[in-house]
C-alpha atoms as a PDB file:
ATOM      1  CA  UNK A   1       9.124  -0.799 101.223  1.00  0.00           C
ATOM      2  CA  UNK A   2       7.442  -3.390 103.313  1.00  0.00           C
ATOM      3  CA  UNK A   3       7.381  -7.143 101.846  1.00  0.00           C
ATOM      4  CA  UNK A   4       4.257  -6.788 100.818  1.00  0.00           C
ATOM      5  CA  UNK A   5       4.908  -3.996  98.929  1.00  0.00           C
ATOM      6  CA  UNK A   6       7.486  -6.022  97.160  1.00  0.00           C
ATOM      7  CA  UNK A   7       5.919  -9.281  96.163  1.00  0.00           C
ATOM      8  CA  UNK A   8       3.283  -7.276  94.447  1.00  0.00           C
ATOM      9  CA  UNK A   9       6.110  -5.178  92.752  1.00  0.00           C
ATOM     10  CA  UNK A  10       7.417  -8.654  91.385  1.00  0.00           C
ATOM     11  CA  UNK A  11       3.987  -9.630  90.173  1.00  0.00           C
ATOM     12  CA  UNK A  12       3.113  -6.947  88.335  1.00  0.00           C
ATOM     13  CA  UNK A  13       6.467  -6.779  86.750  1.00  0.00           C
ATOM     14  CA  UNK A  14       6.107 -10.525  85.679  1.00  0.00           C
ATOM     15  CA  UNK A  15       2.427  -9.286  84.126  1.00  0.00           C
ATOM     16  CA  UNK A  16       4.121  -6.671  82.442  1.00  0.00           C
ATOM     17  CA  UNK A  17       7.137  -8.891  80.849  1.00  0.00           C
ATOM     18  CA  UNK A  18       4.359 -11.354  80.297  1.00  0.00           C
ATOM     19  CA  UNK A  19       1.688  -8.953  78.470  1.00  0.00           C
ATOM     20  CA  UNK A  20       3.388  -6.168  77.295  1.00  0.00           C
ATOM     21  CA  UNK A  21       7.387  -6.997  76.827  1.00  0.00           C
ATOM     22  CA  UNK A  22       8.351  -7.122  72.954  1.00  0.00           C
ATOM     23  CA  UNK A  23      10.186 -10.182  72.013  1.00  0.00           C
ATOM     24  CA  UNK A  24      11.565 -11.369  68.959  1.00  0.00           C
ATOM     25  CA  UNK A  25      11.945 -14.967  68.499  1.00  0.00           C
ATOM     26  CA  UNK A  26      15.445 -16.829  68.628  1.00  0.00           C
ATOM     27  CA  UNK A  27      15.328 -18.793  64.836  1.00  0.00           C
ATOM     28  CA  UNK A  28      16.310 -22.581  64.710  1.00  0.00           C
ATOM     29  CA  UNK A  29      19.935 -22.931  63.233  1.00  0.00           C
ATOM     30  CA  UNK A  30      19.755 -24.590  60.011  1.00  0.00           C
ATOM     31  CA  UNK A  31      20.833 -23.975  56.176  1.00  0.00           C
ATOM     32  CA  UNK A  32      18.572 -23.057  53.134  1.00  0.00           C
ATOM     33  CA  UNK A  33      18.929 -21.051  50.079  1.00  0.00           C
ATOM     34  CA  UNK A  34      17.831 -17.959  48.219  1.00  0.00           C
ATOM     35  CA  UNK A  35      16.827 -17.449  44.277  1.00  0.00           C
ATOM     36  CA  UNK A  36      19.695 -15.472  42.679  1.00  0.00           C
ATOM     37  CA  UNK A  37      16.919 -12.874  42.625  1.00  0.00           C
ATOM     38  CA  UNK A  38      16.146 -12.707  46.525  1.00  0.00           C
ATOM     39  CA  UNK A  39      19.734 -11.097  45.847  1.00  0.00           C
ATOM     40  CA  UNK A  40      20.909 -12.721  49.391  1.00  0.00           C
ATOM     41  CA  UNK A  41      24.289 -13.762  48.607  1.00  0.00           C
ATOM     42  CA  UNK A  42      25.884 -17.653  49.270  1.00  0.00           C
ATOM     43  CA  UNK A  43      27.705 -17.712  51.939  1.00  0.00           C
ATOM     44  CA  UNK A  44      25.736 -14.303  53.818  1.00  0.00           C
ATOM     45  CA  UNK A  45      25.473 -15.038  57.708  1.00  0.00           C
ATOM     46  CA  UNK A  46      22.062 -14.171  59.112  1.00  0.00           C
ATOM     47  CA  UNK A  47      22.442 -13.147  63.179  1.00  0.00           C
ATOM     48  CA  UNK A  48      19.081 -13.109  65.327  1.00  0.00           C
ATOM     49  CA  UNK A  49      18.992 -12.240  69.227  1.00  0.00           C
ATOM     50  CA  UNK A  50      15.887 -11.814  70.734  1.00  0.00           C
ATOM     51  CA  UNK A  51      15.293  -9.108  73.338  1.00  0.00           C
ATOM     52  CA  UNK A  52      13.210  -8.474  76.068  1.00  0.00           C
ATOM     53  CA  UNK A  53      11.702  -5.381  77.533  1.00  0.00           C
ATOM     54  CA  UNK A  54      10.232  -4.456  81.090  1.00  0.00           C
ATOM     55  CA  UNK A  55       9.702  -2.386  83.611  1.00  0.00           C
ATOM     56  CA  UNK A  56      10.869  -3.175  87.320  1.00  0.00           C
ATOM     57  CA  UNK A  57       9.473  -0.159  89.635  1.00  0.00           C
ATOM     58  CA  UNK A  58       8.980   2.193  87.186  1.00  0.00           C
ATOM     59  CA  UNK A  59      12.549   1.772  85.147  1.00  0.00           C
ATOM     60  CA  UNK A  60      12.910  -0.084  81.926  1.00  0.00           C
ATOM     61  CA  UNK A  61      15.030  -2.940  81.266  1.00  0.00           C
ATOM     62  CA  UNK A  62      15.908  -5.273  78.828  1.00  0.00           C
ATOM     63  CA  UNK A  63      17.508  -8.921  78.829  1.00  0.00           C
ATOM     64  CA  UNK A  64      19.158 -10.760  75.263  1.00  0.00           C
ATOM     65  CA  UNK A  65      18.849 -13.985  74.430  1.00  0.00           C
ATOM     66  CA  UNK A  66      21.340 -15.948  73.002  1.00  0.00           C
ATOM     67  CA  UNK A  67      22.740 -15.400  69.447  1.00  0.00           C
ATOM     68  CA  UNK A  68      21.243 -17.735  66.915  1.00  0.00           C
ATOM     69  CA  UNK A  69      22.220 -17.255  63.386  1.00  0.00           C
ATOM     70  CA  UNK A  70      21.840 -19.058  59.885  1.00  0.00           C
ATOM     71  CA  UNK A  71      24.123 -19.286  56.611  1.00  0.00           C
ATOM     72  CA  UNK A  72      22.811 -18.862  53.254  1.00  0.00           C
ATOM     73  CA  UNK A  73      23.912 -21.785  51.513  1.00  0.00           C
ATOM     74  CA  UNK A  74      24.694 -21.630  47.684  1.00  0.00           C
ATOM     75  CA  UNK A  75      22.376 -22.615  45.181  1.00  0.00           C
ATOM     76  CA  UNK A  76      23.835 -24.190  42.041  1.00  0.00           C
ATOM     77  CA  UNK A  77      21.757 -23.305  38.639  1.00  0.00           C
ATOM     78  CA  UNK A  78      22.454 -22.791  35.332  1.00  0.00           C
ATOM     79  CA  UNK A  79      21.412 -21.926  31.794  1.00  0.00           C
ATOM     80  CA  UNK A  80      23.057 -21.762  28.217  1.00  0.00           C
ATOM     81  CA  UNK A  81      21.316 -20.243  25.158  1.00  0.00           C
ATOM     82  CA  UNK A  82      22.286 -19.931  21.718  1.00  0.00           C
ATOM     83  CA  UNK A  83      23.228 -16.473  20.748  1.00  0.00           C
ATOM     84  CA  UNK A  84      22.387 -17.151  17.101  1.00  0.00           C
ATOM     85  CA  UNK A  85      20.744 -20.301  15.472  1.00  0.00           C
ATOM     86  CA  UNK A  86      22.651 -20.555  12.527  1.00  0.00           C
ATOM     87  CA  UNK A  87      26.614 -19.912  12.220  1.00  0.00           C
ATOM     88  CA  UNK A  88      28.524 -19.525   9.092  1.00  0.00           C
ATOM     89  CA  UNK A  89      31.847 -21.496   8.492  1.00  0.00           C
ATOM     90  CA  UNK A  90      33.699 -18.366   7.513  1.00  0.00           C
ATOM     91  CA  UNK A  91      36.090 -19.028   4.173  1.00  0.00           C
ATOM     92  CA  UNK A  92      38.808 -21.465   5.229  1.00  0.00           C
ATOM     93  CA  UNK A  93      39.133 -20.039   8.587  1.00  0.00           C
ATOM     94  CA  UNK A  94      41.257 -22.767  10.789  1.00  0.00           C
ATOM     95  CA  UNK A  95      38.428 -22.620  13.490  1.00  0.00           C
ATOM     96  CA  UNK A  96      34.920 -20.806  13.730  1.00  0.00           C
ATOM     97  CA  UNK A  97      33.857 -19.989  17.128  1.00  0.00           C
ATOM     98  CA  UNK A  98      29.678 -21.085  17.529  1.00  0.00           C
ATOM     99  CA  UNK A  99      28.394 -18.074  20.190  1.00  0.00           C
ATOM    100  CA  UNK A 100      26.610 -19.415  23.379  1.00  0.00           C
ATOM    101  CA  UNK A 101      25.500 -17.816  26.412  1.00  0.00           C
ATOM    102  CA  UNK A 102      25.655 -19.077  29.606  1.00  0.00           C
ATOM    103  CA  UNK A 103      24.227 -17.669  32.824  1.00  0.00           C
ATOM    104  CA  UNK A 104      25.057 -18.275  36.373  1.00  0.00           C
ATOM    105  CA  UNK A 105      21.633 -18.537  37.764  1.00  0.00           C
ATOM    106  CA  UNK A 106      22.098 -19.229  41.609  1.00  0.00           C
ATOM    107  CA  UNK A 107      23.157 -17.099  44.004  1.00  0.00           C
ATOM    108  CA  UNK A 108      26.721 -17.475  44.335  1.00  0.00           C
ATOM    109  CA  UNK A 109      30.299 -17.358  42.460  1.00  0.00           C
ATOM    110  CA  UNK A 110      30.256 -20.779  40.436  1.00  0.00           C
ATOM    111  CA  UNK A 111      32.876 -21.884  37.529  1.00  0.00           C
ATOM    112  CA  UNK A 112      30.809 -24.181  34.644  1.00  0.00           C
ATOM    113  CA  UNK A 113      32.698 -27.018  32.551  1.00  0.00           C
ATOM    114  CA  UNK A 114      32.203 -26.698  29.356  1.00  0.00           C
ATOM    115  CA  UNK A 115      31.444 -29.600  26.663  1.00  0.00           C
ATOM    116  CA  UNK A 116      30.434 -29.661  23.055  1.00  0.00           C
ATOM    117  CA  UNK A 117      29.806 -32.409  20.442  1.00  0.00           C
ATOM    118  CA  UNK A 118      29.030 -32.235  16.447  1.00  0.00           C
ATOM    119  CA  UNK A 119      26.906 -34.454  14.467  1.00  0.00           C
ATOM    120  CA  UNK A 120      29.437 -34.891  12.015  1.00  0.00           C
ATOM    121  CA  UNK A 121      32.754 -36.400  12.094  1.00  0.00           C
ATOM    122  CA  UNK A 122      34.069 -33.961   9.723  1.00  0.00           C
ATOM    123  CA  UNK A 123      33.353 -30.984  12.257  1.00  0.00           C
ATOM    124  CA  UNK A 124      35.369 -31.137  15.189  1.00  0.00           C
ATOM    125  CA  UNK A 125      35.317 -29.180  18.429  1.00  0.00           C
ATOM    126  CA  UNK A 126      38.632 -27.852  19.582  1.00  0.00           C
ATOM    127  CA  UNK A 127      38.758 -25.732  22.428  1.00  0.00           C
ATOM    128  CA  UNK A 128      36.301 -23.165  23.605  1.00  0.00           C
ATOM    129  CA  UNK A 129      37.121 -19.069  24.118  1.00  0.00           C
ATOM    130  CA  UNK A 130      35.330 -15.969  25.896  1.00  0.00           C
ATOM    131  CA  UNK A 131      33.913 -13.880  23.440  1.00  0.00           C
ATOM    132  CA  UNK A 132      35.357 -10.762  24.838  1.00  0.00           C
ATOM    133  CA  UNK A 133      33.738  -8.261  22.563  1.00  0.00           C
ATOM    134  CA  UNK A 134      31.025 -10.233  22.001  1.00  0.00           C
ATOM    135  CA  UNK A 135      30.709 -10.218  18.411  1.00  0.00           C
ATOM    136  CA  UNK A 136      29.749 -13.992  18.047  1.00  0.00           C
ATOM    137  CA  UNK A 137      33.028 -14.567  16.214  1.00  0.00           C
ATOM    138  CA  UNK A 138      36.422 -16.008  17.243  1.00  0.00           C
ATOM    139  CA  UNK A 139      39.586 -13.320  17.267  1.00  0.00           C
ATOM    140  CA  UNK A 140      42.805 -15.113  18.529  1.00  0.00           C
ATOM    141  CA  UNK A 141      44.004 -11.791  19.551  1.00  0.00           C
ATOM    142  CA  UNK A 142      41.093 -10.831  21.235  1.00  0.00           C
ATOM    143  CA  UNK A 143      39.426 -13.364  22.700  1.00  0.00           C
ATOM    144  CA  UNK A 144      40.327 -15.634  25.822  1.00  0.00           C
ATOM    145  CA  UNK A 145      40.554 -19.020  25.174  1.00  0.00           C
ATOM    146  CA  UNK A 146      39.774 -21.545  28.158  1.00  0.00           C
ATOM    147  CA  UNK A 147      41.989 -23.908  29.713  1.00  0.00           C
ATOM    148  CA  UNK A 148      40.556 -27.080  30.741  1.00  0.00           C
ATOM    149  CA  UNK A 149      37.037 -26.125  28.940  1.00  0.00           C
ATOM    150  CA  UNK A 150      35.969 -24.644  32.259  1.00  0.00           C
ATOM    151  CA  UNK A 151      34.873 -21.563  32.632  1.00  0.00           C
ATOM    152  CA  UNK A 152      36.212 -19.320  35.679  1.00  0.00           C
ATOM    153  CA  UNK A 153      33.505 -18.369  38.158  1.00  0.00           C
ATOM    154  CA  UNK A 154      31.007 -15.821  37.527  1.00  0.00           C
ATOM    155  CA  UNK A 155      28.806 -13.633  40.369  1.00  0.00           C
ATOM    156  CA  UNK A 156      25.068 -14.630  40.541  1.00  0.00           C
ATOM    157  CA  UNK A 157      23.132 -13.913  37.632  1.00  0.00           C
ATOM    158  CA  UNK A 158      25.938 -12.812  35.618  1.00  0.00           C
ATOM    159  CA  UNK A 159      25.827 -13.802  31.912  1.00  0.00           C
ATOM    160  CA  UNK A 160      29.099 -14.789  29.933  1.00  0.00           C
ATOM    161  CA  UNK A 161      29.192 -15.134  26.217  1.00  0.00           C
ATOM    162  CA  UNK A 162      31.570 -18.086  25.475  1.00  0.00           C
ATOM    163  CA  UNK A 163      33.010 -19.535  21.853  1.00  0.00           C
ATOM    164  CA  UNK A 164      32.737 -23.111  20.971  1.00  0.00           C
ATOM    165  CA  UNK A 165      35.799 -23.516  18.768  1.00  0.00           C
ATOM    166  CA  UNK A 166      34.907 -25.972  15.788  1.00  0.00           C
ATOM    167  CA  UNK A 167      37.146 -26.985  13.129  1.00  0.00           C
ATOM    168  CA  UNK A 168      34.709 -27.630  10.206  1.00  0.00           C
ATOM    169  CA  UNK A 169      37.268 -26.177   6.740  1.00  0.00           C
ATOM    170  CA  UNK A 170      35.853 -29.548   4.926  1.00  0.00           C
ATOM    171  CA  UNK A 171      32.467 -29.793   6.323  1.00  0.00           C
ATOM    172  CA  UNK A 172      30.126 -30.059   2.971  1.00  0.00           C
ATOM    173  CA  UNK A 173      26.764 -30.557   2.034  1.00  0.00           C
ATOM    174  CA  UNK A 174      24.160 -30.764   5.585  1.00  0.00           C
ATOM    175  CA  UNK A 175      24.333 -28.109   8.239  1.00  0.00           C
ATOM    176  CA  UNK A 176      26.448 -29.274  11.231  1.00  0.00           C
ATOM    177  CA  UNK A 177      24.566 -29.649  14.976  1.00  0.00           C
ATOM    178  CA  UNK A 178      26.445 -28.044  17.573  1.00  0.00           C
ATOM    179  CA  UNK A 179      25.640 -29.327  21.178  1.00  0.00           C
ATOM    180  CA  UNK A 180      27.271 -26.846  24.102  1.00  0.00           C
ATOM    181  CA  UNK A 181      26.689 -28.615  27.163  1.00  0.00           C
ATOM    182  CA  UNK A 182      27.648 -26.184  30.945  1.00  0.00           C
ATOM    183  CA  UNK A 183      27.611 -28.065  34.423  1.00  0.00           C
ATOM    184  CA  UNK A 184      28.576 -26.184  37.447  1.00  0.00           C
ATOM    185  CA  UNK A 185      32.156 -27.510  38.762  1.00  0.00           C
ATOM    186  CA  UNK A 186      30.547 -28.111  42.226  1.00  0.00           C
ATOM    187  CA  UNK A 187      28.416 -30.879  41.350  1.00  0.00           C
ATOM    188  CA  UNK A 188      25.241 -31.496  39.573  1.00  0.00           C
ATOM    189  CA  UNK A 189      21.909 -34.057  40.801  1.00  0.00           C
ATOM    190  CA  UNK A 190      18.540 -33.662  41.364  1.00  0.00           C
ATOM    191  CA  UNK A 191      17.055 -30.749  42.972  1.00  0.00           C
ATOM    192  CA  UNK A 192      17.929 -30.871  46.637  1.00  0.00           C
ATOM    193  CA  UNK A 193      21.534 -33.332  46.100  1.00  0.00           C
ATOM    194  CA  UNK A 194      23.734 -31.241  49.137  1.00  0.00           C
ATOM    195  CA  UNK A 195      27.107 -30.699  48.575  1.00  0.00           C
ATOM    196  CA  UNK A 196      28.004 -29.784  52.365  1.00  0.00           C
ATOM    197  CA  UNK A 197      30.752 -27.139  52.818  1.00  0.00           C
ATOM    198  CA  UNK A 198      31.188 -26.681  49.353  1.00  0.00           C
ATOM    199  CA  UNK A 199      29.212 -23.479  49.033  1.00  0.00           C
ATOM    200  CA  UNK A 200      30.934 -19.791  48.835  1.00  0.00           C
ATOM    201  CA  UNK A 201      31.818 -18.953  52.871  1.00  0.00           C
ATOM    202  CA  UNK A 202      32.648 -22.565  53.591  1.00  0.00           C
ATOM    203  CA  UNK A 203      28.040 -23.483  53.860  1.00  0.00           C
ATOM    204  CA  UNK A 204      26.885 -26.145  51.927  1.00  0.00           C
ATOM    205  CA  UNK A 205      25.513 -26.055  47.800  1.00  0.00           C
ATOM    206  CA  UNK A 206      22.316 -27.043  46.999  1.00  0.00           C
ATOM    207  CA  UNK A 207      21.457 -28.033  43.779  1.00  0.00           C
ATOM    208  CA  UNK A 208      18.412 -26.088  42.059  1.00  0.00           C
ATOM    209  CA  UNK A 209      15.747 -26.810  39.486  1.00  0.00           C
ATOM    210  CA  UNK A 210      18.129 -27.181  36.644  1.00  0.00           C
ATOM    211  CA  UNK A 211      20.057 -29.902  38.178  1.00  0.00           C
ATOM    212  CA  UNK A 212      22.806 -27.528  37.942  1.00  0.00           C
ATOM    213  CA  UNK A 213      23.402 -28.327  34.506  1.00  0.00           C
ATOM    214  CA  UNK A 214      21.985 -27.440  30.726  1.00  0.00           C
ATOM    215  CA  UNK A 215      22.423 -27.406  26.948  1.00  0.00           C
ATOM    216  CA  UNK A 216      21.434 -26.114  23.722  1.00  0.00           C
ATOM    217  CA  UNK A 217      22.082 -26.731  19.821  1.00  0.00           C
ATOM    218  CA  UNK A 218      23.289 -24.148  17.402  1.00  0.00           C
ATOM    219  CA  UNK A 219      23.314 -24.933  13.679  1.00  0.00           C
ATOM    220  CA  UNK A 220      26.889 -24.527  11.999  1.00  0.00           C
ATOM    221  CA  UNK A 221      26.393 -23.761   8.380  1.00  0.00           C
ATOM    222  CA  UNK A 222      28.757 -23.939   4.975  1.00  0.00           C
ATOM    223  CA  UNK A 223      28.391 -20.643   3.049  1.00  0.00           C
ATOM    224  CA  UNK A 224      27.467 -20.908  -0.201  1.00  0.00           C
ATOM    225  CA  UNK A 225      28.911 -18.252  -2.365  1.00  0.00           C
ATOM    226  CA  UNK A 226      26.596 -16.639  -4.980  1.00  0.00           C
ATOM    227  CA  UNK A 227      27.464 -17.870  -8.591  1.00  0.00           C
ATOM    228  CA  UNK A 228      28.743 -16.039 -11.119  1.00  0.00           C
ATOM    229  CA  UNK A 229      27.447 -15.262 -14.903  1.00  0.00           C
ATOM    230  CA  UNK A 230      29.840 -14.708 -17.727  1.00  0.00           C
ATOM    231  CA  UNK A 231      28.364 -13.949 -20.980  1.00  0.00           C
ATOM    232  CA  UNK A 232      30.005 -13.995 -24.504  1.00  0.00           C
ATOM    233  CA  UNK A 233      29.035 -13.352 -27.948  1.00  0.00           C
ATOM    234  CA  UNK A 234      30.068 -13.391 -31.194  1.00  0.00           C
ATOM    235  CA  UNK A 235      29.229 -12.049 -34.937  1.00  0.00           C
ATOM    236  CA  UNK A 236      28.925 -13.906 -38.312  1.00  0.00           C
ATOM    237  CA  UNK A 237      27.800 -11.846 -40.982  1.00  0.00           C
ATOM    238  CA  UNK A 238      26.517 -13.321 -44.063  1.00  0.00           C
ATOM    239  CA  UNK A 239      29.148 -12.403 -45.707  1.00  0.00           C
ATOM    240  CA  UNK A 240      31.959 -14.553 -43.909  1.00  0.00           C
ATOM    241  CA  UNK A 241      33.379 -11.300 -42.173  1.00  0.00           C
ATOM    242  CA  UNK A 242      32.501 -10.835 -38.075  1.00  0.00           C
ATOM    243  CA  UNK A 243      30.243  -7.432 -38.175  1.00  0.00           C
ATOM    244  CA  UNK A 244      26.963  -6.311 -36.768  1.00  0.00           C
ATOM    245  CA  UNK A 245      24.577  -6.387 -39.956  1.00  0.00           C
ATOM    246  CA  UNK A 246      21.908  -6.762 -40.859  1.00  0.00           C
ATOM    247  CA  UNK A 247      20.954 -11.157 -41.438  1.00  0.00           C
ATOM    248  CA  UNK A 248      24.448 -11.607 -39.080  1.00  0.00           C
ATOM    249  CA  UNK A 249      23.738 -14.498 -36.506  1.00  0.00           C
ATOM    250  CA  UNK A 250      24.525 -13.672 -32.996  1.00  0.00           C
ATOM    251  CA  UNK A 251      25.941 -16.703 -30.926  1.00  0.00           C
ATOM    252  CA  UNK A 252      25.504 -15.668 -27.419  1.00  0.00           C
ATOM    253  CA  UNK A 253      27.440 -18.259 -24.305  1.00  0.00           C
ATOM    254  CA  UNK A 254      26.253 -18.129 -21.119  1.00  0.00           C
ATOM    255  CA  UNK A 255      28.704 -19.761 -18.733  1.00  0.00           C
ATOM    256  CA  UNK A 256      26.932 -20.152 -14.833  1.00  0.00           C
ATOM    257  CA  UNK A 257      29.665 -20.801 -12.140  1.00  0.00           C
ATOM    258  CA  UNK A 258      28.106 -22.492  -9.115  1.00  0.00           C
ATOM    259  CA  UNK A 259      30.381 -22.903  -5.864  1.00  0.00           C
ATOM    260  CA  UNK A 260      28.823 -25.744  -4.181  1.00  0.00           C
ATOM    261  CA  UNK A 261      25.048 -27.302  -3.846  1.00  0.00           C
ATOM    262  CA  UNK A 262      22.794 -25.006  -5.310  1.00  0.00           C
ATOM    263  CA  UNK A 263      18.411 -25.145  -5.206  1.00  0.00           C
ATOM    264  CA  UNK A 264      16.692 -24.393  -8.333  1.00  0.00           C
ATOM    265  CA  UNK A 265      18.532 -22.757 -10.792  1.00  0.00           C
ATOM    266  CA  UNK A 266      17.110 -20.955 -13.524  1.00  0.00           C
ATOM    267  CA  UNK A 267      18.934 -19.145 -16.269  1.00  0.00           C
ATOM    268  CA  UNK A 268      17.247 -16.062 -18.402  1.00  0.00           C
ATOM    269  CA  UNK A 269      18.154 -13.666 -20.614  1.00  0.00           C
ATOM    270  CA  UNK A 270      16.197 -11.758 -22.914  1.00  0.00           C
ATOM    271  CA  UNK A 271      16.728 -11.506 -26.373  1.00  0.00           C
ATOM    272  CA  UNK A 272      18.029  -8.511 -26.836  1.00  0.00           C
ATOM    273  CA  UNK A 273      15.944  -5.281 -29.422  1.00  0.00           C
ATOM    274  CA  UNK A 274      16.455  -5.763 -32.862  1.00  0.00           C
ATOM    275  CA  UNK A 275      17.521  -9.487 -32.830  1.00  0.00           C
ATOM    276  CA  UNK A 276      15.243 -12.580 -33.682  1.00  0.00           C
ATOM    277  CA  UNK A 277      15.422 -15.522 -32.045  1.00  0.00           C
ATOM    278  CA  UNK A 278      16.676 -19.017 -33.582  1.00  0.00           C
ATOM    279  CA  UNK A 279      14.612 -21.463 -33.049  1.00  0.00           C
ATOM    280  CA  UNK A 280      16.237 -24.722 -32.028  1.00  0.00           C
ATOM    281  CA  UNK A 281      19.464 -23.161 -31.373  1.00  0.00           C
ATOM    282  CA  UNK A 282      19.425 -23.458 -27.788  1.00  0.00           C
ATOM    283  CA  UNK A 283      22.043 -25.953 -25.771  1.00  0.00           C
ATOM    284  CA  UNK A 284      23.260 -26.878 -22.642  1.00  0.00           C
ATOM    285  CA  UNK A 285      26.265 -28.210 -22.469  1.00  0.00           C
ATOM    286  CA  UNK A 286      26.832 -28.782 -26.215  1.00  0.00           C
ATOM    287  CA  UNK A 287      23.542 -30.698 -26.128  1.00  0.00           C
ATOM    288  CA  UNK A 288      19.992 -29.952 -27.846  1.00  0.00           C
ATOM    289  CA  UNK A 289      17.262 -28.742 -24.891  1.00  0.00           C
ATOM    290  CA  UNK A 290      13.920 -30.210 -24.183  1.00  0.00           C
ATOM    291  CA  UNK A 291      11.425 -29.482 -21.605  1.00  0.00           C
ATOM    292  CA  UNK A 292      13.941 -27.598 -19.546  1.00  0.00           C
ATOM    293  CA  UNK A 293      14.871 -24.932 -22.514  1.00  0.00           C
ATOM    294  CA  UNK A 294      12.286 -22.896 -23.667  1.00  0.00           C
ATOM    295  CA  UNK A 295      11.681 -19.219 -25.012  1.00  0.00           C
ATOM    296  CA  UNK A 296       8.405 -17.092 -24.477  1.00  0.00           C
ATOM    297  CA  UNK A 297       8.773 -14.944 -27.380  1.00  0.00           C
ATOM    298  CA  UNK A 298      10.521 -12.496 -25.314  1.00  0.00           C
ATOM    299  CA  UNK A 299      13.373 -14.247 -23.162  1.00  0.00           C
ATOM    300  CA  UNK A 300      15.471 -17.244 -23.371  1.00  0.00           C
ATOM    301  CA  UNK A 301      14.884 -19.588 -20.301  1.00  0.00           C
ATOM    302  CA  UNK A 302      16.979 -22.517 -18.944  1.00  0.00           C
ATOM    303  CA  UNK A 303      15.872 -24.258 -15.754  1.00  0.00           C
ATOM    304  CA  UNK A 304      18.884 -25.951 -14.689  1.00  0.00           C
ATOM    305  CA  UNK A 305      17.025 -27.585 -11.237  1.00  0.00           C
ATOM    306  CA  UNK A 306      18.972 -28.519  -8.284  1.00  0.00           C
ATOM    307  CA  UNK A 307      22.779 -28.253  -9.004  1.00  0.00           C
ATOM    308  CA  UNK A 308      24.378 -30.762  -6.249  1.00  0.00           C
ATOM    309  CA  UNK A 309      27.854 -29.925  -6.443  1.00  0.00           C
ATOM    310  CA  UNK A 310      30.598 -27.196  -7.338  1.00  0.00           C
ATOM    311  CA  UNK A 311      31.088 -26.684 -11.339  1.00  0.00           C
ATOM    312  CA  UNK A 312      30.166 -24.935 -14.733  1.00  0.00           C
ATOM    313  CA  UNK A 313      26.856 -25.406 -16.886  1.00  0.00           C
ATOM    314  CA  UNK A 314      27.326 -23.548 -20.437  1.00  0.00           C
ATOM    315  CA  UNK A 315      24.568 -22.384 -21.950  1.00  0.00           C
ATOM    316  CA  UNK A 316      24.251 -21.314 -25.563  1.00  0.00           C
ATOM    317  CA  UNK A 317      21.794 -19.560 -28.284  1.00  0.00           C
ATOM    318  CA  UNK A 318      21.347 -17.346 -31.145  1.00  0.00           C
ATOM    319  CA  UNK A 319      19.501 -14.359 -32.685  1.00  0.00           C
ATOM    320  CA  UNK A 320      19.524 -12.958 -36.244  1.00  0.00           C
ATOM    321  CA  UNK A 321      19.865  -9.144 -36.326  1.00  0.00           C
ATOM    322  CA  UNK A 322      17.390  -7.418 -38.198  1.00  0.00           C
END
């Protein structure tokens, strides 16, 4: 081949290379992060070379460029929900465990720390648990409680129900506010604060939109159990003895039980077939009734209104069999 011939080999191989070669671009180094749902794990190494491809005389050949590569750093978010709004404070139970939720929501393994507070000083938070069967109530033999109220790390968008352990026996009266708050052990900050080389892999963690860190309230309730009605009677017969005739008065007792604050009571209780109301027989505690007493011809009523506290209101009156 004459030298000619071979310059004009070299130019139109540099046309080809420069017209028809593929190449894929070599990617700037640098670190950013994925949404948990991009599903691009912390700490995943992305390699790029870009190639080349030409002919020289009629034969194809290639040339690499250098390896350029990024790391997907970790992104720190998190979220907590309440599993129920309301908790009851189960009998005289040493603890109850308030269910929360919490859910890794970046794109790595993170461990969360774990605080709670009460609005009352007579509720106090003890310790917190994993709620291992996930029945929203605490089981010393079942669940796992937590040292250090920090919760060991959890993939990306994994959910873990956790127990907030309060001791609330002599809690009375208004519902107790329970306020769980989760931070992710790496750090929290604004959206954007770096962490460098404290992501999974050794990369940095970025914080995300939640600041890595949330909380929510749960209401922790006394149960109130339902009161009891005893009812009573006895017979006087005009004739001094204690049987069911005819002109015998009836003295019925109604005893209510109530077991702590109770909303607007009412007592009724019809006067029974065959009888005949008293009129102005009807008490309350031993005493005469007014407004709050009355009978509609049919049925004896007592609205006792809001009872505020644990105890016994008697009620009495009496028919005439006829």
């Amino acid at each position: 081949m004459s030298p000619l011939s071979i310059q004009q080999d070299k130019i139109r191989c540099v046309r080809r290379i420069a017209v028809s070669c593929v190449l894929l671009a070599a990617i700037t180094p640098e670190v950013f992060y994925y949404s948990a749902s991009a599903q691009v794990a912390a700490g995943t190494i992305i390699p790029n070379v870009a190639t080349a491809i030409y002919e020289t005389s009629g034969d194809k050949n290639s040339t690499s460029s250098n390896l350029a590569s990024v790391q997907i750093a970790e992104k720190l978010d998190v979220a907590v929900a309440v599993v129920t709004p309301r908790t009851v404070i189960t009998g005289d139970a040493a603890v109850t465990g308030v269910p929360f939720v919490v859910t890794n929501a970046g794109n790595g393994s993170e461990a969360f720390a774990l605080s709670a507070t009460t609005n009352q000083a007579a509720a106090t938070v003890t310790g917190y648990a994993i709620d291992r069967d996930g029945n929203g109530a605490y089981d010393a033999a079942v669940d796992t409680l937590l040292s250090g109220a920090v919760l060991p790390a959890i993939g990306a968008g994994v959910q873990q129900r956790v127990l907030v352990l309060v001791a609330a026996a002599g809690v009375a009266g208004d519902d107790v506010t329970v306020t769980t708050s989760v931070r992710a052990t790496t750090g929290t900050g604004a959206p954007g604060t770096t962490f460098a080389g404290q992501g999974d892999g050794g990369g940095d963690a970025v914080v995300g939109t939640t600041g890595a860190a949330a909380s929510a309230e749960a209401l922790l309730v006394r149960a109130v159990a339902t009161p009891t009605l005893v009812k009573a009677q006895s017979v006087a017969a005009p004739d001094g003895s204690a049987r069911a005739i005819r002109g015998a008065t009836i003295t019925y007792t109604l005893t209510a039980h109530f077991f702590g604050a109770t909303p607007a009571a009412v007592i009724a209780d019809p006067v029974p077939a065959g009888t005949r109301y008293r009129a102005g027989s009807l008490r309350l505690d031993g005493g005469a009734l007014g407004d709050t007493g009355s009978f509609d011809g049919s049925t004896v009523r007592v609205a006792l209104g809001d009872i505020a506290a644990a105890g016994d209101r008697v009620i009495t009156f009496q028919t005439t069999i006829q």
